[in-house]
C-alpha atoms as a PDB file:
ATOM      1  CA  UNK A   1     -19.821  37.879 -29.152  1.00  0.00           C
ATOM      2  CA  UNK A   2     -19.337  34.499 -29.211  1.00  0.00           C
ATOM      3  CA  UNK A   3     -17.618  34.292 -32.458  1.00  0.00           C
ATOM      4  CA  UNK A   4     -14.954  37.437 -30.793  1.00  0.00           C
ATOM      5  CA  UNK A   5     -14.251  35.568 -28.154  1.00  0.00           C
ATOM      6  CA  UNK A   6     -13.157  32.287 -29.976  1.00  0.00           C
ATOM      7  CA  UNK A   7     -11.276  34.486 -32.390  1.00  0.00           C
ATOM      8  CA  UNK A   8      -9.377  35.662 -29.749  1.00  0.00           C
ATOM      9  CA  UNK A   9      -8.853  32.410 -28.012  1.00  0.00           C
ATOM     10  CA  UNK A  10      -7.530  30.993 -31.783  1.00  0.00           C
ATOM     11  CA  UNK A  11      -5.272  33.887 -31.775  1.00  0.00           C
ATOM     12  CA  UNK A  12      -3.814  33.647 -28.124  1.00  0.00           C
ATOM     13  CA  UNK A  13      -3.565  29.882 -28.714  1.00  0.00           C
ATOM     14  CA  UNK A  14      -1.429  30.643 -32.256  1.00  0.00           C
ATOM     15  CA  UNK A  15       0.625  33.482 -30.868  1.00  0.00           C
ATOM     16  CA  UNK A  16       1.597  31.150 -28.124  1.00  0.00           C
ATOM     17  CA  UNK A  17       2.562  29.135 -30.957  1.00  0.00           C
ATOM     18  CA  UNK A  18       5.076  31.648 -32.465  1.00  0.00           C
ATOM     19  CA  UNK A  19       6.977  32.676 -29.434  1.00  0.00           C
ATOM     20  CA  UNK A  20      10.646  31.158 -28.755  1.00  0.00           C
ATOM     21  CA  UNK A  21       9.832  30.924 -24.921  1.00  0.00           C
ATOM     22  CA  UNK A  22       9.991  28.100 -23.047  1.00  0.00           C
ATOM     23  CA  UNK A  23       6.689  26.739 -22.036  1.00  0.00           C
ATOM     24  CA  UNK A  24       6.720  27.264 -18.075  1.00  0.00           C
ATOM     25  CA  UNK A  25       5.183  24.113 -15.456  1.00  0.00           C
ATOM     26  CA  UNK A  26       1.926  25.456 -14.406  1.00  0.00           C
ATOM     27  CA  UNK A  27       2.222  24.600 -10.492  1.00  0.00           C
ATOM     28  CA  UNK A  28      -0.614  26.287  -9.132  1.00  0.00           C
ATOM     29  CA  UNK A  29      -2.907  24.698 -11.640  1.00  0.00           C
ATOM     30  CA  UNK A  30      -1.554  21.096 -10.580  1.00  0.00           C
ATOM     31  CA  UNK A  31      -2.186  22.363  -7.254  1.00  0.00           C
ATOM     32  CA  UNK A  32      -5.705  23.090  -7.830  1.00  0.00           C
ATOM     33  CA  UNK A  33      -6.071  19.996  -9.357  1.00  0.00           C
ATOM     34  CA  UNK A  34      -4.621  17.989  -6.578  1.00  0.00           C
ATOM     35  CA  UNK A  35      -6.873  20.176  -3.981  1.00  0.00           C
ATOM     36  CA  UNK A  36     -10.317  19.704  -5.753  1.00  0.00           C
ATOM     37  CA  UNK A  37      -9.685  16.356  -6.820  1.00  0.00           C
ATOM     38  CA  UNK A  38      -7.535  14.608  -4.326  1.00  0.00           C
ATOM     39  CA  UNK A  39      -6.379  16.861  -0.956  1.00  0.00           C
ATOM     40  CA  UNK A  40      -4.023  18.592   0.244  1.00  0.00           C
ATOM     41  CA  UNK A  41      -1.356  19.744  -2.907  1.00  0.00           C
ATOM     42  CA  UNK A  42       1.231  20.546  -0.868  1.00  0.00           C
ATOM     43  CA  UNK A  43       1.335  16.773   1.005  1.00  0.00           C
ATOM     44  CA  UNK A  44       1.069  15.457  -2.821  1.00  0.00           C
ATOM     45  CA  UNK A  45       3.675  18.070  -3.982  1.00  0.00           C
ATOM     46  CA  UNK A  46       6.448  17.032  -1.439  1.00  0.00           C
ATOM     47  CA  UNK A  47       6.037  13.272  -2.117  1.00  0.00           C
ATOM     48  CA  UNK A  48       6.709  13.714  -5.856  1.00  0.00           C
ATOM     49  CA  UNK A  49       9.664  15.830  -5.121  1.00  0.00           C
ATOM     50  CA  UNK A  50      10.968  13.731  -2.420  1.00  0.00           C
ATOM     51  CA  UNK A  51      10.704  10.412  -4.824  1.00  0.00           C
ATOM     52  CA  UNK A  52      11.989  12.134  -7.669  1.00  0.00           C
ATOM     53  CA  UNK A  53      15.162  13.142  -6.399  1.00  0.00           C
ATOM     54  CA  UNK A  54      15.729  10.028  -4.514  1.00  0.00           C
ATOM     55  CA  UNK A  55      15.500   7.897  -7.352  1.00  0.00           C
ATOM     56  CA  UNK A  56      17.402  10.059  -9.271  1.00  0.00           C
ATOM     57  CA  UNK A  57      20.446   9.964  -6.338  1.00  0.00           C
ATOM     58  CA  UNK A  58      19.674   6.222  -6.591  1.00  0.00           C
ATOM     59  CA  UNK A  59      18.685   6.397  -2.449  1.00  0.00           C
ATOM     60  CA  UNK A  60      16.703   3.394  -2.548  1.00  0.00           C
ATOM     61  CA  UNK A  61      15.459   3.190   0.635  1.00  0.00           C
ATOM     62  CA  UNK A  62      14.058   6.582   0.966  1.00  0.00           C
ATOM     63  CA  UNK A  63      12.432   5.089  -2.530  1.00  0.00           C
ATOM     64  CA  UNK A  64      11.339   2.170  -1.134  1.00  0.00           C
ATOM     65  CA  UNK A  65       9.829   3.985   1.895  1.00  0.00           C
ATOM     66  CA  UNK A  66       7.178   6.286  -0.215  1.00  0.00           C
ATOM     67  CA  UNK A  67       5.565   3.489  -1.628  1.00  0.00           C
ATOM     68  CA  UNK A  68       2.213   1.902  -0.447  1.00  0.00           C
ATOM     69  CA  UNK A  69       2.342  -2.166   0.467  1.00  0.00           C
ATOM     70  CA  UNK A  70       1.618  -4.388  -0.477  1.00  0.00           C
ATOM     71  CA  UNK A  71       2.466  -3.109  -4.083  1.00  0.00           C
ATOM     72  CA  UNK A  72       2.127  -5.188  -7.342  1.00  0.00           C
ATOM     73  CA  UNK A  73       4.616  -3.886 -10.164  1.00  0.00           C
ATOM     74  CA  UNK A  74       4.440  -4.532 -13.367  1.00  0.00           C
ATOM     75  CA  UNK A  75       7.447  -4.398 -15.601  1.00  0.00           C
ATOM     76  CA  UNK A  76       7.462  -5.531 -19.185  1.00  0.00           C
ATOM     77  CA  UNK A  77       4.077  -7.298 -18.833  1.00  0.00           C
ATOM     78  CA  UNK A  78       5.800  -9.560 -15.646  1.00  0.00           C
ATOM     79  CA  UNK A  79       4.154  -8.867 -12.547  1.00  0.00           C
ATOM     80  CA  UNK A  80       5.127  -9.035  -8.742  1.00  0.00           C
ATOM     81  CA  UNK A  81       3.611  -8.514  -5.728  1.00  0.00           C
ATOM     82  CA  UNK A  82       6.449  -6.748  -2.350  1.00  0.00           C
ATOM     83  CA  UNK A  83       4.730  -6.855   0.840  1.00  0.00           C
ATOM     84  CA  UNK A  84       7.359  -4.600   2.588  1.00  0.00           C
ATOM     85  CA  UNK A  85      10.003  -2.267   1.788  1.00  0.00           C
ATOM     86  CA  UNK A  86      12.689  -4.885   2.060  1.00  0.00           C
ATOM     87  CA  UNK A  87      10.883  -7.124  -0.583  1.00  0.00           C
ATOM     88  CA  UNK A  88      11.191  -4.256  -3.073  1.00  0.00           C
ATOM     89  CA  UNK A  89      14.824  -2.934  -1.564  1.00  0.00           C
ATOM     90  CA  UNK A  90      15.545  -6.606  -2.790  1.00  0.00           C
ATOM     91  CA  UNK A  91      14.240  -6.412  -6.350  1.00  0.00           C
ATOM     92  CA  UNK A  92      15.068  -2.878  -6.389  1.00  0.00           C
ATOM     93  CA  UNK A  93      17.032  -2.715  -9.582  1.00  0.00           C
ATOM     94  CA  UNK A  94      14.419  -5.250 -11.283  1.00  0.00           C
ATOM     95  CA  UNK A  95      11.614  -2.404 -10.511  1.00  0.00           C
ATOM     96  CA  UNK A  96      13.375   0.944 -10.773  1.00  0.00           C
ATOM     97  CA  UNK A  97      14.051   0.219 -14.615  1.00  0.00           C
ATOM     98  CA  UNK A  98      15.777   2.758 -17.148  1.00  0.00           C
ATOM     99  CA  UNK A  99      12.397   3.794 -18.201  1.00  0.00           C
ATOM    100  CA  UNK A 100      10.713   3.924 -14.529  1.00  0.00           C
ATOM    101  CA  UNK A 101      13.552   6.344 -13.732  1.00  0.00           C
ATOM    102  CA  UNK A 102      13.549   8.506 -17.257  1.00  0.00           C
ATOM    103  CA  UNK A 103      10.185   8.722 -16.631  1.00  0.00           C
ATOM    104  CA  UNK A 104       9.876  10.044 -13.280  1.00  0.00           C
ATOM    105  CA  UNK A 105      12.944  12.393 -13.766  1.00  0.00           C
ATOM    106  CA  UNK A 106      11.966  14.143 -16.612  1.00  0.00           C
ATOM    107  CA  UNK A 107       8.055  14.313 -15.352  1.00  0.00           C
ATOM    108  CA  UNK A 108       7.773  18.229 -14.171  1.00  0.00           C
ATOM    109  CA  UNK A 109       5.415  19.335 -11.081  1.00  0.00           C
ATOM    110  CA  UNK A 110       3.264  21.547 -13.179  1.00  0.00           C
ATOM    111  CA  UNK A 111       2.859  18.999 -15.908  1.00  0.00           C
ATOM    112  CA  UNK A 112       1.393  15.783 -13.787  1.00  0.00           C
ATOM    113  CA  UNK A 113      -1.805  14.214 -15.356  1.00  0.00           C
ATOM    114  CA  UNK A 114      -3.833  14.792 -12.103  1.00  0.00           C
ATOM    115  CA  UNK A 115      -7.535  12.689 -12.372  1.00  0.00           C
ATOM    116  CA  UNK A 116      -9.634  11.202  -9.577  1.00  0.00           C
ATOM    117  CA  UNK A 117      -7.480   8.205  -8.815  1.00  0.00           C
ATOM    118  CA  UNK A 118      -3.961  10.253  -8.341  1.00  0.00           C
ATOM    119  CA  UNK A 119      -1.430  12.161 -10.009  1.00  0.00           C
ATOM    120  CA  UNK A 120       0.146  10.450 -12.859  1.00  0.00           C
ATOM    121  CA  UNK A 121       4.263  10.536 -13.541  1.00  0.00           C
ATOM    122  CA  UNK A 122       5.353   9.911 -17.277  1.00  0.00           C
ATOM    123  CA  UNK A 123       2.937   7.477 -19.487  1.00  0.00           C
ATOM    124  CA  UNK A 124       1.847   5.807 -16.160  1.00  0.00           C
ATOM    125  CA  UNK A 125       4.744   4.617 -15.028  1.00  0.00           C
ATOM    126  CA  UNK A 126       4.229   5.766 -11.550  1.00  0.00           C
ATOM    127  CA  UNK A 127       1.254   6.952  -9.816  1.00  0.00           C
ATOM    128  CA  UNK A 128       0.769   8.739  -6.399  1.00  0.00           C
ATOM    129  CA  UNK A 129      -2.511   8.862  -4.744  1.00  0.00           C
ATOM    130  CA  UNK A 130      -4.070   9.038  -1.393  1.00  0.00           C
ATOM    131  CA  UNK A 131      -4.232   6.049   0.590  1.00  0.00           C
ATOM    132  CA  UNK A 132      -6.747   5.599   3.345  1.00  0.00           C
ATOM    133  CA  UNK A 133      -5.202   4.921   6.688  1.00  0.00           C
ATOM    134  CA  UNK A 134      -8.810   3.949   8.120  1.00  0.00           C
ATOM    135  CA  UNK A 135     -12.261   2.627   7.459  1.00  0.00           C
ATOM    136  CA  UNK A 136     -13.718   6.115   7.175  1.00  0.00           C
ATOM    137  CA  UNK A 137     -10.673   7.334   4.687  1.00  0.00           C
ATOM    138  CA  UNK A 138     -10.487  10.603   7.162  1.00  0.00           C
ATOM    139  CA  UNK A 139      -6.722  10.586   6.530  1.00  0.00           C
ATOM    140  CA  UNK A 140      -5.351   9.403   3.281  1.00  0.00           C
ATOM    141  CA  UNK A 141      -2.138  10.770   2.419  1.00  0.00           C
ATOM    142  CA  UNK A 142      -0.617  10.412  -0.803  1.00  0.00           C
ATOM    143  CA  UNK A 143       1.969   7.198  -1.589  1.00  0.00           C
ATOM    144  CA  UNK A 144       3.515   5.402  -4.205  1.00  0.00           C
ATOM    145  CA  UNK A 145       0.547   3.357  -5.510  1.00  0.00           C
ATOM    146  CA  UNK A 146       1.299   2.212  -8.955  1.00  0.00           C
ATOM    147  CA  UNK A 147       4.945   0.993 -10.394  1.00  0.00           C
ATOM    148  CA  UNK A 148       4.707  -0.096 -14.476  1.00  0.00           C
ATOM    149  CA  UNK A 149       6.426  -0.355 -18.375  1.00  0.00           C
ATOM    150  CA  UNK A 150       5.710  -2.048 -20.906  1.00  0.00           C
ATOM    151  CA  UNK A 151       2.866  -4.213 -21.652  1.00  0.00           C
END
């Protein structure tokens, strides 16, 4: 039985192989993800749309207002610390890189790396996870957490 089964799983995995359709975002499995791991998918699901297209339109203050503070980025191994959103509105373009925005616009819902500590965008460029708004952690919703490229 056990040898069936993984015969069949080898030849669903292989056949999957061989088609010519597009491999399809698997949402509700992110969403699962986000739930067992994290909280509430849809809170998590809005923020990563509302970033992405934002930085994308280049709206850089809905940008700035997603992300947790203080934040330390890291960008080609050079790190700073923004306390508020005007600190990083003012270093904007020295944090929202080429690659920071390739990465985050061609991430796809259903394909986030979701673990423990958040839901990660690209290579780890970006990361979203819950932060706790008291002692207890009884509410954390989800923000901009991590900013990084390069080494």
């Amino acid at each position: 039985m056990i040898r069936s089964n993984a015969f069949l799983l080898m030849a669903a995995f292989a056949a999957g192989l061989l088609t010519t359709q597009p491999v399809v975002a698997d949402e509700a499995s992110v969403d699962q993800q986000i739930e067992a791991l994290l909280g509430d998918a849809a809170d998590y699901k809005e923020l990563f749309y509302a970033f992405k297209v934002a930085l994308e339109e280049g709206k850089s203050d809905i940008v700035a207002s997603l992300v947790n503070y203080p934040i330390t980025v890291t960008i080609d191994g050079e790190q700073a610390t923004y306390s508020s959103e005007q600190e990083l509105l003012d270093a904007y373009d020295s944090v929202f890189t080429e690659t920071i925005v390739e990465a985050v616009s061609n991430q796809e819902y259903g394909d986030l790396f979701v673990n423990s500590e958040g839901v990660m965008i690209g290579n780890g460029e970006v990361w979203i996870s819950g932060i706790c708004e008291d002692s207890a952690c009884s509410n954390a919703p989800p923000r901009v957490a991590v900013i990084q490229s390069g080494n």
